[in-house]
PDB file of N, CA and C in Angstrom:
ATOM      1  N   UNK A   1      15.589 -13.703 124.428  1.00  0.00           N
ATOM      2  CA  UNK A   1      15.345 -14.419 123.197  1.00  0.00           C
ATOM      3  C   UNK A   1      14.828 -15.818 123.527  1.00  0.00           C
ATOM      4  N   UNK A   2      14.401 -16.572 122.695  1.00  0.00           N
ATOM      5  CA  UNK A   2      13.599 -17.960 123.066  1.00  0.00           C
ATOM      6  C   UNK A   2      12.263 -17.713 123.423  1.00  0.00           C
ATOM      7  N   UNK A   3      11.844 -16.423 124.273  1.00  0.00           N
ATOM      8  CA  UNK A   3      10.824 -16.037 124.661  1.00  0.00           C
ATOM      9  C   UNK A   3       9.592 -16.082 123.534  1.00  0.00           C
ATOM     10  N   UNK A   4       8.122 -17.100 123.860  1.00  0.00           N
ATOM     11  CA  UNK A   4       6.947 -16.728 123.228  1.00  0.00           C
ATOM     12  C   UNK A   4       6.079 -15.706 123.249  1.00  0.00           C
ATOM     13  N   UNK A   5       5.618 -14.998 122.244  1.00  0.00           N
ATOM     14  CA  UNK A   5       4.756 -13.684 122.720  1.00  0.00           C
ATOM     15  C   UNK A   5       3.957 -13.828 121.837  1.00  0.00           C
ATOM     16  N   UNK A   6       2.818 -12.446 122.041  1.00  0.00           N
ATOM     17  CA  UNK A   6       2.038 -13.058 120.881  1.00  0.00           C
ATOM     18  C   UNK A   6       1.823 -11.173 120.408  1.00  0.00           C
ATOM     19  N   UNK A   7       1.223 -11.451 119.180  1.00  0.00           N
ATOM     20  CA  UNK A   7       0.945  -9.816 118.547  1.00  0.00           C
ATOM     21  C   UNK A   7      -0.267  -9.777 118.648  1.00  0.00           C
ATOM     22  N   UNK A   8      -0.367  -8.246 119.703  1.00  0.00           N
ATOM     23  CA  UNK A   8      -1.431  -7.554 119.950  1.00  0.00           C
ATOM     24  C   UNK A   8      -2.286  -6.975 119.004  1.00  0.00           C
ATOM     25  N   UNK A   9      -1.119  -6.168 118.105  1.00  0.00           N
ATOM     26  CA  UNK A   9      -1.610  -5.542 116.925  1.00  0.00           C
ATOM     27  C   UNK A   9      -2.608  -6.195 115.999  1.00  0.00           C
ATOM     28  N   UNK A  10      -3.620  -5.774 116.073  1.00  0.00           N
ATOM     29  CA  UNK A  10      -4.405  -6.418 115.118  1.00  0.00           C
ATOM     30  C   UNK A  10      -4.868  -6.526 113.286  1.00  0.00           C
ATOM     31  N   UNK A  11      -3.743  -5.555 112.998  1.00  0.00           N
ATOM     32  CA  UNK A  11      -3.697  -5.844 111.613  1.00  0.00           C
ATOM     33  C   UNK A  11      -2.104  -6.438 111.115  1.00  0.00           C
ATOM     34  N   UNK A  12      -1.981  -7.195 111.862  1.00  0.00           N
ATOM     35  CA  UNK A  12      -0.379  -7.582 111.477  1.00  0.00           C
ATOM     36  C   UNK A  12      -0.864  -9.449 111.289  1.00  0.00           C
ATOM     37  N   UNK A  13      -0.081  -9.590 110.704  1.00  0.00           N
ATOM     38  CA  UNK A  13      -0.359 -11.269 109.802  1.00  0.00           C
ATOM     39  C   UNK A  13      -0.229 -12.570 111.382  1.00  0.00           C
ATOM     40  N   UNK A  14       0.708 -11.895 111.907  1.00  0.00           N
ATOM     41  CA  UNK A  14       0.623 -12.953 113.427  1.00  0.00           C
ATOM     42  C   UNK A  14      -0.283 -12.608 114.646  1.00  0.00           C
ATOM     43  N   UNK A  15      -1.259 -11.921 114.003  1.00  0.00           N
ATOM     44  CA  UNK A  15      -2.022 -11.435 114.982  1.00  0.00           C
ATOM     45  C   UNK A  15      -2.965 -12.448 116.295  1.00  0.00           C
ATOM     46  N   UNK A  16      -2.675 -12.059 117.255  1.00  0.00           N
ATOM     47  CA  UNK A  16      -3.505 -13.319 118.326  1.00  0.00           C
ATOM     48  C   UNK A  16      -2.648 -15.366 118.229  1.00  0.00           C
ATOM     49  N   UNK A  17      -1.634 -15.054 117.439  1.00  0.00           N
ATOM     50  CA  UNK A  17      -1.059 -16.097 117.054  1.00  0.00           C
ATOM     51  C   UNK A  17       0.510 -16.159 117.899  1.00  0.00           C
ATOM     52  N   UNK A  18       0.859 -17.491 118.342  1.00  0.00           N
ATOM     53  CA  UNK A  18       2.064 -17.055 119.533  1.00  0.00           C
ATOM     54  C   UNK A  18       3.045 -17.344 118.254  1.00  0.00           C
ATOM     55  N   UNK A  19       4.168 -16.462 118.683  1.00  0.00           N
ATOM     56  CA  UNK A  19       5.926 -16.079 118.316  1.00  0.00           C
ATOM     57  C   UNK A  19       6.569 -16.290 118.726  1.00  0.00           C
ATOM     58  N   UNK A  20       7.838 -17.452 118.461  1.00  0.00           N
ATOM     59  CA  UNK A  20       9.228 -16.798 119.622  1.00  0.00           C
ATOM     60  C   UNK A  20      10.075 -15.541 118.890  1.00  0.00           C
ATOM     61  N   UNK A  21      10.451 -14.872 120.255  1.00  0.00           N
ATOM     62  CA  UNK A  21      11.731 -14.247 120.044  1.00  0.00           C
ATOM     63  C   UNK A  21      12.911 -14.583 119.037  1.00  0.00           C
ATOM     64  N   UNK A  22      13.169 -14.126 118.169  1.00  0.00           N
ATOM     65  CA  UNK A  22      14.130 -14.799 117.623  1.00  0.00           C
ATOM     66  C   UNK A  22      15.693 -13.877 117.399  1.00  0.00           C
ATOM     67  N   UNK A  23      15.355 -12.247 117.779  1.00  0.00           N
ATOM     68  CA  UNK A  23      15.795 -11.434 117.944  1.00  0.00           C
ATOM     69  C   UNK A  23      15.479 -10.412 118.161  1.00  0.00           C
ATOM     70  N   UNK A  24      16.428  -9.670 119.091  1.00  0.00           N
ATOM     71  CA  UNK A  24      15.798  -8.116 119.800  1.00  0.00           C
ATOM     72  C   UNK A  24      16.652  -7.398 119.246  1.00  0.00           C
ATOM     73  N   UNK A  25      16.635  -6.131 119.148  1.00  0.00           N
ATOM     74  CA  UNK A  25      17.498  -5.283 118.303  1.00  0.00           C
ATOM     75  C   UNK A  25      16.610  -3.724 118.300  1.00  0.00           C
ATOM     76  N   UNK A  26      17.734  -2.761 118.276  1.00  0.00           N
ATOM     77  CA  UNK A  26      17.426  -1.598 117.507  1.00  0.00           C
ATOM     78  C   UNK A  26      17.138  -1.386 116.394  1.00  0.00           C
ATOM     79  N   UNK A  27      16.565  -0.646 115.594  1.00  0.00           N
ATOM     80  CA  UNK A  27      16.142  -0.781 114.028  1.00  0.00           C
ATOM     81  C   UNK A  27      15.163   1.320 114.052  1.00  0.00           C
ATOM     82  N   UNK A  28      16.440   1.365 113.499  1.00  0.00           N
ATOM     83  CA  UNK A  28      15.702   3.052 113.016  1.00  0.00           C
ATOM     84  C   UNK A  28      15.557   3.588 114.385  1.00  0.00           C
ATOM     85  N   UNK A  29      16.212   3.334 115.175  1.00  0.00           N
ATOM     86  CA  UNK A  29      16.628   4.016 116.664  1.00  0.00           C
ATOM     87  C   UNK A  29      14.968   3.173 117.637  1.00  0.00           C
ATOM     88  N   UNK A  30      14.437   2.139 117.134  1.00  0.00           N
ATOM     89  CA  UNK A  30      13.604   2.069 118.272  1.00  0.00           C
ATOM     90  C   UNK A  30      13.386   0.432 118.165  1.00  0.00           C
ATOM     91  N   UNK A  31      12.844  -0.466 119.507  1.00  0.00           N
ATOM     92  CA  UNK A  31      13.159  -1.185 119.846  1.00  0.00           C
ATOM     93  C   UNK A  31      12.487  -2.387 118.826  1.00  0.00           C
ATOM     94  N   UNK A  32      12.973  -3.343 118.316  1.00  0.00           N
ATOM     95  CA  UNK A  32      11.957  -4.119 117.210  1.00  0.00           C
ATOM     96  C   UNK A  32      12.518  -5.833 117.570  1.00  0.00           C
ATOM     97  N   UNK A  33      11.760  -6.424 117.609  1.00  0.00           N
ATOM     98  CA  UNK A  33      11.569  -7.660 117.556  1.00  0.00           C
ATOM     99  C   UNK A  33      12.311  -8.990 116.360  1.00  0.00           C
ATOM    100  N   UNK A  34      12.601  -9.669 116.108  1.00  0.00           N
ATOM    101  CA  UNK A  34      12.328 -10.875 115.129  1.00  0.00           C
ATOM    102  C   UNK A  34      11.536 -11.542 115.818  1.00  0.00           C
ATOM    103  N   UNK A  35      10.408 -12.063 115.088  1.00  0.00           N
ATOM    104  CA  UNK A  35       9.677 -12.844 115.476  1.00  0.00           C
ATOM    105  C   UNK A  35       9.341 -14.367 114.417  1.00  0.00           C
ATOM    106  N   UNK A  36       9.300 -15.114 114.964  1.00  0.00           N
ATOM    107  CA  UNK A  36       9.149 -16.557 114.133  1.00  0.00           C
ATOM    108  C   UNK A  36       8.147 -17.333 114.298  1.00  0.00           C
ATOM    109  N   UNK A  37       7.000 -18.049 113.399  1.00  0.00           N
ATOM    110  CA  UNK A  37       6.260 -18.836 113.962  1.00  0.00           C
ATOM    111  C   UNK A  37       6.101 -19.905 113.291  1.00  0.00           C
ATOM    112  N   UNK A  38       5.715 -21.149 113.308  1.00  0.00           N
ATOM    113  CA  UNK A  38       5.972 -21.928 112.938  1.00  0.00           C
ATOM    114  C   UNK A  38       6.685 -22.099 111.839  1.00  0.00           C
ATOM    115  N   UNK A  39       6.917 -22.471 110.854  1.00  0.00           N
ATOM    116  CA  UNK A  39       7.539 -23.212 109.827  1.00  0.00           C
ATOM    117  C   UNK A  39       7.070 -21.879 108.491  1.00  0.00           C
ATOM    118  N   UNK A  40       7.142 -20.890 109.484  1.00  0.00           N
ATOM    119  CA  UNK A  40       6.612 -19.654 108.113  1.00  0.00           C
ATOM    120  C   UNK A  40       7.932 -19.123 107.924  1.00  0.00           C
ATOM    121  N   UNK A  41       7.719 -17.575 107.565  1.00  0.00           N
ATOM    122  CA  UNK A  41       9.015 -16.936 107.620  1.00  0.00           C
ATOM    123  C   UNK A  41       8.772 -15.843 108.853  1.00  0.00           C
ATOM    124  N   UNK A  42      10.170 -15.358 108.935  1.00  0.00           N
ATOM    125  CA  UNK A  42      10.142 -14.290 110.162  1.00  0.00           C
ATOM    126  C   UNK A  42       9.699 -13.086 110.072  1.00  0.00           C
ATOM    127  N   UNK A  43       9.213 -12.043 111.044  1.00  0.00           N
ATOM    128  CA  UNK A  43       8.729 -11.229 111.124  1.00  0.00           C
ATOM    129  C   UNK A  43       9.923 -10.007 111.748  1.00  0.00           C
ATOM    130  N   UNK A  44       9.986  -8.761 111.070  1.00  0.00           N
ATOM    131  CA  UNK A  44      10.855  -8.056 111.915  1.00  0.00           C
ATOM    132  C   UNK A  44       9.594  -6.874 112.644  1.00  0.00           C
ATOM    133  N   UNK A  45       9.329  -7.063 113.906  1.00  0.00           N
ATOM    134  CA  UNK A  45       8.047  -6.127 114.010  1.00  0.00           C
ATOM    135  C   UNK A  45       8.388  -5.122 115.477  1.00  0.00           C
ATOM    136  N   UNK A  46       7.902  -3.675 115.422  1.00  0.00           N
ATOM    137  CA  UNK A  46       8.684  -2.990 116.522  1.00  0.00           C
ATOM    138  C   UNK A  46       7.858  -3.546 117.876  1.00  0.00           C
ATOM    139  N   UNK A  47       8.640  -3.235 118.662  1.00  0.00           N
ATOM    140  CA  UNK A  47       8.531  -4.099 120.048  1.00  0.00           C
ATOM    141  C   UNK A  47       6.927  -3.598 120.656  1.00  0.00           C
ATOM    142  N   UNK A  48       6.317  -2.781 120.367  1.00  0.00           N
ATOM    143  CA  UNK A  48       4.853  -2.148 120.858  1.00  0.00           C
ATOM    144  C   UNK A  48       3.575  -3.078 120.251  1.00  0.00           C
ATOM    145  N   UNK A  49       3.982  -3.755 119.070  1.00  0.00           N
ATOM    146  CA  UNK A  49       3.363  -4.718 118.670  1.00  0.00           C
ATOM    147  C   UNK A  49       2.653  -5.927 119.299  1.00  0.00           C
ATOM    148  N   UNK A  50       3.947  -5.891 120.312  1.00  0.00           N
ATOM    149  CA  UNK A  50       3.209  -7.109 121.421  1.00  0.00           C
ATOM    150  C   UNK A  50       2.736  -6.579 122.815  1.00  0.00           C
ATOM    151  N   UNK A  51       2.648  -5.294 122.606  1.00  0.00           N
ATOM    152  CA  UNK A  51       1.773  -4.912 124.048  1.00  0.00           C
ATOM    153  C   UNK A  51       0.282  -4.705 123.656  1.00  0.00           C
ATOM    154  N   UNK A  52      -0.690  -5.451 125.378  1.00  0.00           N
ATOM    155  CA  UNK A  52      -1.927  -5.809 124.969  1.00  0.00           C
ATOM    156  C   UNK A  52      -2.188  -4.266 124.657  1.00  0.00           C
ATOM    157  N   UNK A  53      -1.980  -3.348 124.784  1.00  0.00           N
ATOM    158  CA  UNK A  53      -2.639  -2.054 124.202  1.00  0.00           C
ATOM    159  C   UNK A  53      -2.328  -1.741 122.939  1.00  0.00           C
ATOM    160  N   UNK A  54      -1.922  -2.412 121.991  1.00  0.00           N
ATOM    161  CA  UNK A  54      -1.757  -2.234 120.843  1.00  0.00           C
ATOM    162  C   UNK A  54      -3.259  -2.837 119.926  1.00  0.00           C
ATOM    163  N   UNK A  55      -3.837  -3.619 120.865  1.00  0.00           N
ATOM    164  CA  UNK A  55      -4.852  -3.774 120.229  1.00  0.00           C
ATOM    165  C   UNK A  55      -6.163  -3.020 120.414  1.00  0.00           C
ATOM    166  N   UNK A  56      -6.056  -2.478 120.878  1.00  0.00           N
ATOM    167  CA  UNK A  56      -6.652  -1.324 120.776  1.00  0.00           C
ATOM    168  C   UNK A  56      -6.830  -0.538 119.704  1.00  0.00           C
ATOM    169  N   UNK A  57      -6.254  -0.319 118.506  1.00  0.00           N
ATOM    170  CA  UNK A  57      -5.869   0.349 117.325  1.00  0.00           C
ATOM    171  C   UNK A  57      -7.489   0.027 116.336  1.00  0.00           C
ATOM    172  N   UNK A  58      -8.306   0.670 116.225  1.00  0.00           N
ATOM    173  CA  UNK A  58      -9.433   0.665 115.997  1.00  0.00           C
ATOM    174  C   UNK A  58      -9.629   1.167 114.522  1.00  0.00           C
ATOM    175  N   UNK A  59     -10.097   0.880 113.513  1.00  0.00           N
ATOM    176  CA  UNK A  59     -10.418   1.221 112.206  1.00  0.00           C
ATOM    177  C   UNK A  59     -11.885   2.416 112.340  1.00  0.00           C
ATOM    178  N   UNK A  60     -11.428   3.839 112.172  1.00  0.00           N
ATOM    179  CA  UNK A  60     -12.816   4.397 112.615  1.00  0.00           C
ATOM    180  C   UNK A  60     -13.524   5.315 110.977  1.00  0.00           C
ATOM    181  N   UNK A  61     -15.004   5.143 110.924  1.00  0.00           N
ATOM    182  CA  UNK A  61     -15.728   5.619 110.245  1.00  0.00           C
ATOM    183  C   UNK A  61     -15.083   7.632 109.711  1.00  0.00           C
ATOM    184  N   UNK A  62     -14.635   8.152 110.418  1.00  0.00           N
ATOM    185  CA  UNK A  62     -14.322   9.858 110.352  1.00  0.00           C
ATOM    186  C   UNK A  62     -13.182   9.796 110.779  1.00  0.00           C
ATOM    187  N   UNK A  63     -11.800   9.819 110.074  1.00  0.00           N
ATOM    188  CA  UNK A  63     -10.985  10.261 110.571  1.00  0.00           C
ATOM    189  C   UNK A  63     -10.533  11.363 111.299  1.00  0.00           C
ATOM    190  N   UNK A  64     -10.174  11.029 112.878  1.00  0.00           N
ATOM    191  CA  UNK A  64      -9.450  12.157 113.178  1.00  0.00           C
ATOM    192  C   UNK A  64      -8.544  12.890 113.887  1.00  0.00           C
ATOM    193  N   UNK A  65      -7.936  13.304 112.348  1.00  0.00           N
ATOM    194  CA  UNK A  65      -6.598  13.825 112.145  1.00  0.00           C
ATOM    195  C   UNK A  65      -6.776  15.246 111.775  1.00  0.00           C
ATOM    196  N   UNK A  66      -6.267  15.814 112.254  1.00  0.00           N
ATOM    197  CA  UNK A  66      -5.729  17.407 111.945  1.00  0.00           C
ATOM    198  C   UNK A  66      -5.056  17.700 110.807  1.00  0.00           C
ATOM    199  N   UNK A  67      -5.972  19.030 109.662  1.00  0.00           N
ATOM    200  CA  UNK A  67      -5.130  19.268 109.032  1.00  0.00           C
ATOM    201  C   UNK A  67      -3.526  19.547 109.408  1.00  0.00           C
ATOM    202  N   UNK A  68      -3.762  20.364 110.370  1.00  0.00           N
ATOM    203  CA  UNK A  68      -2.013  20.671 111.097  1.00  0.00           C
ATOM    204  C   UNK A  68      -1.242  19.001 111.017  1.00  0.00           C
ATOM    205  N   UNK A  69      -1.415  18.012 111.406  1.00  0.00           N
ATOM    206  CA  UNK A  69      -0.560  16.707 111.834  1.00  0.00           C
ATOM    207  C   UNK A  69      -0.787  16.453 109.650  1.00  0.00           C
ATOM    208  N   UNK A  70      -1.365  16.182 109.507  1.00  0.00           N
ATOM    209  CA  UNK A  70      -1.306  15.728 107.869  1.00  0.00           C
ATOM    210  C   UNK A  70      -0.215  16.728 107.493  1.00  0.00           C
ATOM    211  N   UNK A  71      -0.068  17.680 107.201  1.00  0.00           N
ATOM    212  CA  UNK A  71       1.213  18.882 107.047  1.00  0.00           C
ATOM    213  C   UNK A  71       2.051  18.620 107.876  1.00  0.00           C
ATOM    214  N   UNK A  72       2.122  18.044 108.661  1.00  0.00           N
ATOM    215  CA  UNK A  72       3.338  17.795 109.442  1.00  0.00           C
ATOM    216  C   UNK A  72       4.018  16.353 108.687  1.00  0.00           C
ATOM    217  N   UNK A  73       2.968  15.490 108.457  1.00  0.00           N
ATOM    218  CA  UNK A  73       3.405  14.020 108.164  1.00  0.00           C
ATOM    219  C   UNK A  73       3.968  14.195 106.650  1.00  0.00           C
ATOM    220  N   UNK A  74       2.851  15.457 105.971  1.00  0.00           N
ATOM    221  CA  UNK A  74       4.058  15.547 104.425  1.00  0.00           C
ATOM    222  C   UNK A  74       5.132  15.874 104.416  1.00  0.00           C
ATOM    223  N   UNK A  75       5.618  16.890 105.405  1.00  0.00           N
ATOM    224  CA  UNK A  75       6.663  17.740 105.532  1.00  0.00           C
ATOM    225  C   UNK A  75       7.652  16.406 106.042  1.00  0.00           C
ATOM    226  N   UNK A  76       7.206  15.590 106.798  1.00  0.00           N
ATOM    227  CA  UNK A  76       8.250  14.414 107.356  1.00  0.00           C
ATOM    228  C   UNK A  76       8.287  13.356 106.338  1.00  0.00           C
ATOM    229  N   UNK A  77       7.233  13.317 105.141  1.00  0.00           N
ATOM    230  CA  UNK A  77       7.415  12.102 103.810  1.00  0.00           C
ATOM    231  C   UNK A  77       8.867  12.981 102.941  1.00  0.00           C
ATOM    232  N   UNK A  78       8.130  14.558 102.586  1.00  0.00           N
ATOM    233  CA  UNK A  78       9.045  14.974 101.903  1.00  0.00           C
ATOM    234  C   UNK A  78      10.629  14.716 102.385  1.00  0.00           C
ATOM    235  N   UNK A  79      10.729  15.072 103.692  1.00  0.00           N
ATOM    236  CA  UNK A  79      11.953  15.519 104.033  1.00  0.00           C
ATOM    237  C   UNK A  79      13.063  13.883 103.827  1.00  0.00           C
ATOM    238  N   UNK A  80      12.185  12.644 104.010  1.00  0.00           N
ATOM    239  CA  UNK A  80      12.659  11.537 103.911  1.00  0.00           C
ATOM    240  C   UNK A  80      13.062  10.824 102.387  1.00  0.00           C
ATOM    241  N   UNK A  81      12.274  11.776 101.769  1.00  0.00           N
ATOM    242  CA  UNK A  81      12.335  11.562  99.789  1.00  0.00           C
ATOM    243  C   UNK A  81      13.235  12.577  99.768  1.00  0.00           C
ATOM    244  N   UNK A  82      13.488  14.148 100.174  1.00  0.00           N
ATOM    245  CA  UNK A  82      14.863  14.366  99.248  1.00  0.00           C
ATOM    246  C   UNK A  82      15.814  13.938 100.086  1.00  0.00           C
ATOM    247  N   UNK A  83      16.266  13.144 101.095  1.00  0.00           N
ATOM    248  CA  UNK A  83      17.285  12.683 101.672  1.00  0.00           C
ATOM    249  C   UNK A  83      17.390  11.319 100.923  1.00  0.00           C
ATOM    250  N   UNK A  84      16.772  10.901 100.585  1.00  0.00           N
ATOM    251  CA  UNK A  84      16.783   9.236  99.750  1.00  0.00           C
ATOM    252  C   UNK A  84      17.316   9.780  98.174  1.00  0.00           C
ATOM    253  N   UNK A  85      16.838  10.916  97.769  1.00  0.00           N
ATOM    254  CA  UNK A  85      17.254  11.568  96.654  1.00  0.00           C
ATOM    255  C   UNK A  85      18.489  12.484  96.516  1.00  0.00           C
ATOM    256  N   UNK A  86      18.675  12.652  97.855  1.00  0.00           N
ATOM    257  CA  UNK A  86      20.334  13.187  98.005  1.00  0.00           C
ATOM    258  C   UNK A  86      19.763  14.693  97.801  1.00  0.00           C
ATOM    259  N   UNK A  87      18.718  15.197  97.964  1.00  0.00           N
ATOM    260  CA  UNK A  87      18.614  16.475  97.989  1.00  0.00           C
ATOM    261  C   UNK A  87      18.278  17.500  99.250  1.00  0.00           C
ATOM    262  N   UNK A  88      18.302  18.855  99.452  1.00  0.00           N
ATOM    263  CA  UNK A  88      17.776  19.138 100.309  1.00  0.00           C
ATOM    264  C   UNK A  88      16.690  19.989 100.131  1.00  0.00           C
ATOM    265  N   UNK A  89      15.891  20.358 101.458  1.00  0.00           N
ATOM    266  CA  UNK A  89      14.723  21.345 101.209  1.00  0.00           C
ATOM    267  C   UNK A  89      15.303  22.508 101.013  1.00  0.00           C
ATOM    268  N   UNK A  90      13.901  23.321 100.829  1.00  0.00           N
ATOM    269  CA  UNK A  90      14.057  24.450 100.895  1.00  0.00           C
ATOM    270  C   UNK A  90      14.339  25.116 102.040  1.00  0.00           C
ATOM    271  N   UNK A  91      15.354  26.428 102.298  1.00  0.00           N
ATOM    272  CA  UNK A  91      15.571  26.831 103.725  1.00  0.00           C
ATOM    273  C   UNK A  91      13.971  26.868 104.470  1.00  0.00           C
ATOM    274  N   UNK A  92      13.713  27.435 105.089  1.00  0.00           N
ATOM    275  CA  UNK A  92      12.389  27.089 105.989  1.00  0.00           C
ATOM    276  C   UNK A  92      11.585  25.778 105.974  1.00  0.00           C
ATOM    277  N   UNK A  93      11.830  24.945 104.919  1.00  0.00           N
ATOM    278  CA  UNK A  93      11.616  23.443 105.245  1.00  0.00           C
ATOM    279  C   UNK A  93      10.199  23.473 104.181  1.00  0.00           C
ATOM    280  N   UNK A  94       9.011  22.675 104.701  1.00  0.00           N
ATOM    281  CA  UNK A  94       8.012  22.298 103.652  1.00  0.00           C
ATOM    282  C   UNK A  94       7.458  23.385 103.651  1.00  0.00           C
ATOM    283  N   UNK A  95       6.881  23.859 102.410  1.00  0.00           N
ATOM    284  CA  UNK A  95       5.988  24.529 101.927  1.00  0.00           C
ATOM    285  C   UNK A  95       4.877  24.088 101.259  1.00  0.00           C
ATOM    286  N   UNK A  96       2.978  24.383 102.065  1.00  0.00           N
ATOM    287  CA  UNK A  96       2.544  23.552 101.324  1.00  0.00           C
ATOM    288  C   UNK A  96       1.844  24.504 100.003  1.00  0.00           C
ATOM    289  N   UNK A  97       1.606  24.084  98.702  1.00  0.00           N
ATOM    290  CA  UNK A  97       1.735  24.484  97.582  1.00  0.00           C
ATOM    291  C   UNK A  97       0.303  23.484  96.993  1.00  0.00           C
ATOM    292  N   UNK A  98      -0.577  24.061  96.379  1.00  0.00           N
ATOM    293  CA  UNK A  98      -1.751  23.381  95.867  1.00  0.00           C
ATOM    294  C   UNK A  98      -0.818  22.332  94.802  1.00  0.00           C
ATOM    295  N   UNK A  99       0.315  22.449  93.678  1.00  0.00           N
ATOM    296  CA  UNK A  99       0.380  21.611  93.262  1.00  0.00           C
ATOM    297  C   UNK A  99       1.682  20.569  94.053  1.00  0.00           C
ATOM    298  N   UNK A 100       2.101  20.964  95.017  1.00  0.00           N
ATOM    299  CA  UNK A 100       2.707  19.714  95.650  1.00  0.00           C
ATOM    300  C   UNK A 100       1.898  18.866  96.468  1.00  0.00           C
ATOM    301  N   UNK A 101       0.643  18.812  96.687  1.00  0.00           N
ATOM    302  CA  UNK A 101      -0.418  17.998  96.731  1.00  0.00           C
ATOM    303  C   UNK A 101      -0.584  16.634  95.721  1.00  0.00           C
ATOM    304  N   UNK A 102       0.512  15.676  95.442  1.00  0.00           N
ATOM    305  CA  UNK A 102       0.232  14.717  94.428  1.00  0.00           C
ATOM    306  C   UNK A 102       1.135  13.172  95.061  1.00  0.00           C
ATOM    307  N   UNK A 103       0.486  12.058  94.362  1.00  0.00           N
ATOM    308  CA  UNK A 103       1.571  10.841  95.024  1.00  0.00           C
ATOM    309  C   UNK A 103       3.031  10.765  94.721  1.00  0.00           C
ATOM    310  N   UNK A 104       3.563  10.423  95.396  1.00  0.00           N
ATOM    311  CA  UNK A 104       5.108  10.435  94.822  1.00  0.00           C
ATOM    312  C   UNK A 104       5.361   8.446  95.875  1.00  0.00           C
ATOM    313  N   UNK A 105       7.032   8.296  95.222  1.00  0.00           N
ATOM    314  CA  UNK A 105       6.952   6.713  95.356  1.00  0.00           C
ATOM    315  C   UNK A 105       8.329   7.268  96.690  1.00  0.00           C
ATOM    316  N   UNK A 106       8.084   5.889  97.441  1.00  0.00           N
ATOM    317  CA  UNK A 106       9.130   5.968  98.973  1.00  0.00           C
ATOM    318  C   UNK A 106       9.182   4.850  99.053  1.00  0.00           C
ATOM    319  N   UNK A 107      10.069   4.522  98.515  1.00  0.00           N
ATOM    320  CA  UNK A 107      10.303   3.154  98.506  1.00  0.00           C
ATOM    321  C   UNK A 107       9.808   1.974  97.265  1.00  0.00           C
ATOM    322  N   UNK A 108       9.446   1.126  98.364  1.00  0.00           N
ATOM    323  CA  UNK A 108       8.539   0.378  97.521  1.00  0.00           C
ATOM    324  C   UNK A 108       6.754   0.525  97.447  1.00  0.00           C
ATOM    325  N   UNK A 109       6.512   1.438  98.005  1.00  0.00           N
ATOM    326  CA  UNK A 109       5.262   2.135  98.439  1.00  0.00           C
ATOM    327  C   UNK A 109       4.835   3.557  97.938  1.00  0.00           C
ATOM    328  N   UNK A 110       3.525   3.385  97.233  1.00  0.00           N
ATOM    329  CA  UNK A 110       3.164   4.847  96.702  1.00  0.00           C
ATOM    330  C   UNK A 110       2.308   5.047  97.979  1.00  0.00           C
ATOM    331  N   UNK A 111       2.787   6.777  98.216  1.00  0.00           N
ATOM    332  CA  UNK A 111       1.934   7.520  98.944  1.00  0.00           C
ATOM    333  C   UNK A 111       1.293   8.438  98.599  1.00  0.00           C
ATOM    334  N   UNK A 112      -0.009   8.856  98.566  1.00  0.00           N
ATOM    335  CA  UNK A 112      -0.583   9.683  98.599  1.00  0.00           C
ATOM    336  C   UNK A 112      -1.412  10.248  99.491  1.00  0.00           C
ATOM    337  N   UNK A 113      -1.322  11.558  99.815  1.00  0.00           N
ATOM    338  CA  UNK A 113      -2.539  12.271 100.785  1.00  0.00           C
ATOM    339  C   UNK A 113      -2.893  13.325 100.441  1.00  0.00           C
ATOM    340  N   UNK A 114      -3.897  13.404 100.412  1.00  0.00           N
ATOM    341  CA  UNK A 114      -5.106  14.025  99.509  1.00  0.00           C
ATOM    342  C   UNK A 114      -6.516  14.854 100.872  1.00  0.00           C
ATOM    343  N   UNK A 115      -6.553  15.583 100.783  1.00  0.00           N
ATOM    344  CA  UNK A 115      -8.587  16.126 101.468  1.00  0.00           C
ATOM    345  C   UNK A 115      -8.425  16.775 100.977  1.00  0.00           C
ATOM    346  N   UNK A 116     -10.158  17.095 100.972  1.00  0.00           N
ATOM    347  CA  UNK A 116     -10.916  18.309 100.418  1.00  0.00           C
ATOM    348  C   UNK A 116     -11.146  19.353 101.767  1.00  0.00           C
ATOM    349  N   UNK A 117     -11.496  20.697 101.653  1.00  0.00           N
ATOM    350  CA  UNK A 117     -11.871  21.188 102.759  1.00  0.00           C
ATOM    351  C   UNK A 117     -13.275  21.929 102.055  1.00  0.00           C
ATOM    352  N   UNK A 118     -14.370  21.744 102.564  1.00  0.00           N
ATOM    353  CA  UNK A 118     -15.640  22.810 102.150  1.00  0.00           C
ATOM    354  C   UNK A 118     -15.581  24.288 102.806  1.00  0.00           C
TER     355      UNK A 118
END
C-alpha cells in the first residue's frame, strides 16, 4: 500500500494517470485495488488494470465473439438475475428461446444482447 501505479486500461477514467495504493483486497474472489488520485475520489479497480498488457484492449470494427461464448455469457447474466431474484433455473440450466432474447435490468445496468444471423 502507499505504492504509485498507474492504469493501463485504457478506458478507465485514471487512465495513463499515476494512483496510490490505497488498498489491496479480494473483491468477488479476485484481486482488486483502491486506488486514489489526487484530491478526486477513489477508485475500486481489479488488480489487471494496472498491468502494461491491459492496454492492449483494442475497440475493433467486427466483433469477434462466438455465437457459442454470447450463450454462454447469457446463461452466466441469467444465472446471476435469478440468484439476485432468489430464484432458480431450470434443471439443465439456460435454455435459449427466441423470446428470452430481450433486455432485462442487473443491477443498476440494463443489459441487452441481441444478433442477427443471415
Amino acid at each position: 500500500m502507499g505504492q504509485e501505479v498507474e492504469v493501463a486500461y485504457p478506458f478507465h477514467p485514471l487512465f495513463q494517470r499515476p494512483a496510490i495504493v490505497v488498498a489491496d483486497q479480494l473483491h468477488n474472489g479476485s484481486r482488486h485495488l483502491t486506488l486514489r488520485s489526487g484530491e478526486g475520489p477513489s477508485f475500486l479497480v481489479p488488480a489487471w488494470m494496472i498491468d502494461p498488457k491491459a492496454a492492449s484492449v483494442k475497440i475493433v470494427d467486427t466483433p469477434c465473439i462466438s455465437i457459442a461464448r454470447l450463450l454462454d455469457l447469457r446463461a452466466f447474466l441469467d444465472s446471476g438475475l435469478a440468484f439476485h431474484l432468489g430464484e432458480q433455473l431450470p434443471e439443465g440450466g439456460f435454455e435459449p428461446r427466441r423470446e428470452s432474447w430481450r433486455p432485462f435490468c442487473l443491477t443498476q445496468a440494463t443489459i441487452a444482447i441481441s444478433f442477427s444471423c443471415s
